[in-house]
Protein backbone atom coordinates (compact mmCIF):
# COMPACT_ATOMS: atom_id res chain seq x y z
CA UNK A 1 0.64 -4.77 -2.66
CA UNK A 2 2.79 -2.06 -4.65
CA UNK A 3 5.04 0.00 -3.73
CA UNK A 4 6.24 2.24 -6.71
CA UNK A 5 9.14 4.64 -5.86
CA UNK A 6 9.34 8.71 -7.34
CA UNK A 7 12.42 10.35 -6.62
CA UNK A 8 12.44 10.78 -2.18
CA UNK A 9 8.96 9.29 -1.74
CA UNK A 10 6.58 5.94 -2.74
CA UNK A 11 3.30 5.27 -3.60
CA UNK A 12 1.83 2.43 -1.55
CA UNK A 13 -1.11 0.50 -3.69
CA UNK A 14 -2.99 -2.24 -1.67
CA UNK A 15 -5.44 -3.89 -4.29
CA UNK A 16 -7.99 -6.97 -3.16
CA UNK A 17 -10.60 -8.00 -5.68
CA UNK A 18 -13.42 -10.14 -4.12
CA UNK A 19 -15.20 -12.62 -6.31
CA UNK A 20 -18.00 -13.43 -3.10
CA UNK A 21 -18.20 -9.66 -2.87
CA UNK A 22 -18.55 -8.81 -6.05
CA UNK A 23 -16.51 -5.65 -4.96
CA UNK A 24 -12.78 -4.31 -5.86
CA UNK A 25 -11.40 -2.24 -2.79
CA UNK A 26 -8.09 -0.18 -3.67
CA UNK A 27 -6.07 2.01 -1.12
CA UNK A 28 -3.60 4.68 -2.02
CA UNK A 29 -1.37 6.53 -0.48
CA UNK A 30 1.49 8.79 -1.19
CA UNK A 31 4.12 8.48 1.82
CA UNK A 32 8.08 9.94 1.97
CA UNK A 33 10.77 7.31 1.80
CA UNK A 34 12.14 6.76 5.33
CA UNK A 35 15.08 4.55 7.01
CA UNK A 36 11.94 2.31 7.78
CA UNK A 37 10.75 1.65 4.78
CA UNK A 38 14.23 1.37 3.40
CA UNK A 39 14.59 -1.84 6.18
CA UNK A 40 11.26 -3.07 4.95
CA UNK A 41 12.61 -3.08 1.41
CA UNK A 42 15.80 -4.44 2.23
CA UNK A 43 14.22 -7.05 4.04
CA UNK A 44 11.14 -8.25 2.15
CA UNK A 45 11.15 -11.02 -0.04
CA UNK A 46 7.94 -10.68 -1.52
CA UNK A 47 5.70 -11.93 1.82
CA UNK A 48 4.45 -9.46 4.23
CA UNK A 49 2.03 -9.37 7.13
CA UNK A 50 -0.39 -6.53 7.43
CA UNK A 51 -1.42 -5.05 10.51
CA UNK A 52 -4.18 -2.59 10.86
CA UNK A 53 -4.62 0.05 13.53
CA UNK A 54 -6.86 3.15 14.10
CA UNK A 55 -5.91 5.90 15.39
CA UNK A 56 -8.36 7.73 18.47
CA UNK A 57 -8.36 11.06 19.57
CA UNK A 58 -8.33 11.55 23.02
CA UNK A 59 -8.41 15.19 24.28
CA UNK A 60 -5.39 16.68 22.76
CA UNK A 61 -3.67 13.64 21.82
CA UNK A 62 -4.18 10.18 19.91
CA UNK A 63 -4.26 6.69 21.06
CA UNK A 64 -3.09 3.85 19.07
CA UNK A 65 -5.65 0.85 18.88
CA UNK A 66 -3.85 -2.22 16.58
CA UNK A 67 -6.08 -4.88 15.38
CA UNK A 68 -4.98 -8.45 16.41
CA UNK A 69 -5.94 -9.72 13.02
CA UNK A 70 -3.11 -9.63 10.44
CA UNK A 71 -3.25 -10.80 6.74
CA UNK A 72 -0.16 -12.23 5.03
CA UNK A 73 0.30 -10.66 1.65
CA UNK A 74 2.21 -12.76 -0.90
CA UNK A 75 2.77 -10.57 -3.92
CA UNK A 76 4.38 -7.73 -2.80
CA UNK A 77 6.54 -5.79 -5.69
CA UNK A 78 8.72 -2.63 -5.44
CA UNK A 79 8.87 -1.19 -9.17
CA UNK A 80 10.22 2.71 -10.22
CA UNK A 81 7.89 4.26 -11.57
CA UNK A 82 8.56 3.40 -15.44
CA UNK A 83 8.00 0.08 -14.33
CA UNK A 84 4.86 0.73 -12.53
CA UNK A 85 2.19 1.01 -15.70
CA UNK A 86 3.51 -2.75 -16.82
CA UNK A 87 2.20 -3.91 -13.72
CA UNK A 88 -1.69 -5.30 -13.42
CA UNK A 89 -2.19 -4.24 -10.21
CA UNK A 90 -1.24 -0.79 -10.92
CA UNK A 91 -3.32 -0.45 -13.85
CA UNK A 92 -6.23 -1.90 -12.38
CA UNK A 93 -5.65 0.69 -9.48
CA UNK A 94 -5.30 3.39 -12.40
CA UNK A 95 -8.85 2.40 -13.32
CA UNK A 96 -10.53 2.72 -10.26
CA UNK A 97 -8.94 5.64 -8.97
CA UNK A 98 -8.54 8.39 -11.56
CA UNK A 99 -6.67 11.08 -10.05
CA UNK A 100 -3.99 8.07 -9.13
CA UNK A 101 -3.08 8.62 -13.07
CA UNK A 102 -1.99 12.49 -12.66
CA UNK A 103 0.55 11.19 -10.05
């Protein structure tokens, strides 16, 4: 998991190669810096736990449903973004998703 930081907003790379799968899965996702993820930063020391949740619509509004499974991620890196093309997980990202490389 990546998190690679532009001026007022982050990238957030989630990368998972599967050798039973035979199958790379990458998720990106441009977000604005917040007081949250600030915290998260400030607090993380490399370990995280993700949670997963899907979002329903219901009339005019959404309901939240979160997933009780949650999967501890151990390599969890903030980089700037000079940093972020050293990285393996961002260039394998780069590879598999070609517009990520025009960001």
């Amino acid at each position: 998991m990546r998190f690679v930081e532009t001026n007022d907003s982050f990238l957030f790379v989630l990368y998972n190669q599967s050798r039973i799968l035979d199958t790379t899965w990458v998720f990106l996702k441009h977000l604005k810096s917040s007081t949250s993820y600030m915290r998260f930063k400030d607090d993380c020391i490399g370990i995280a736990n993700l949670g997963l949740a899907l979002y329903i619509p219901k009339h005019d509004l959404y309901e939240l449903e979160i997933f009780k499974y949650k999967k501890r991620i151990t390599d969890v890196k903030f980089l700037s973004s000079s940093e972020a093309y050293q990285d393996f997980i961002v260039l394998k990202s780069k590879e598999f998703l070609p517009s990520f490389a025009e960001r």
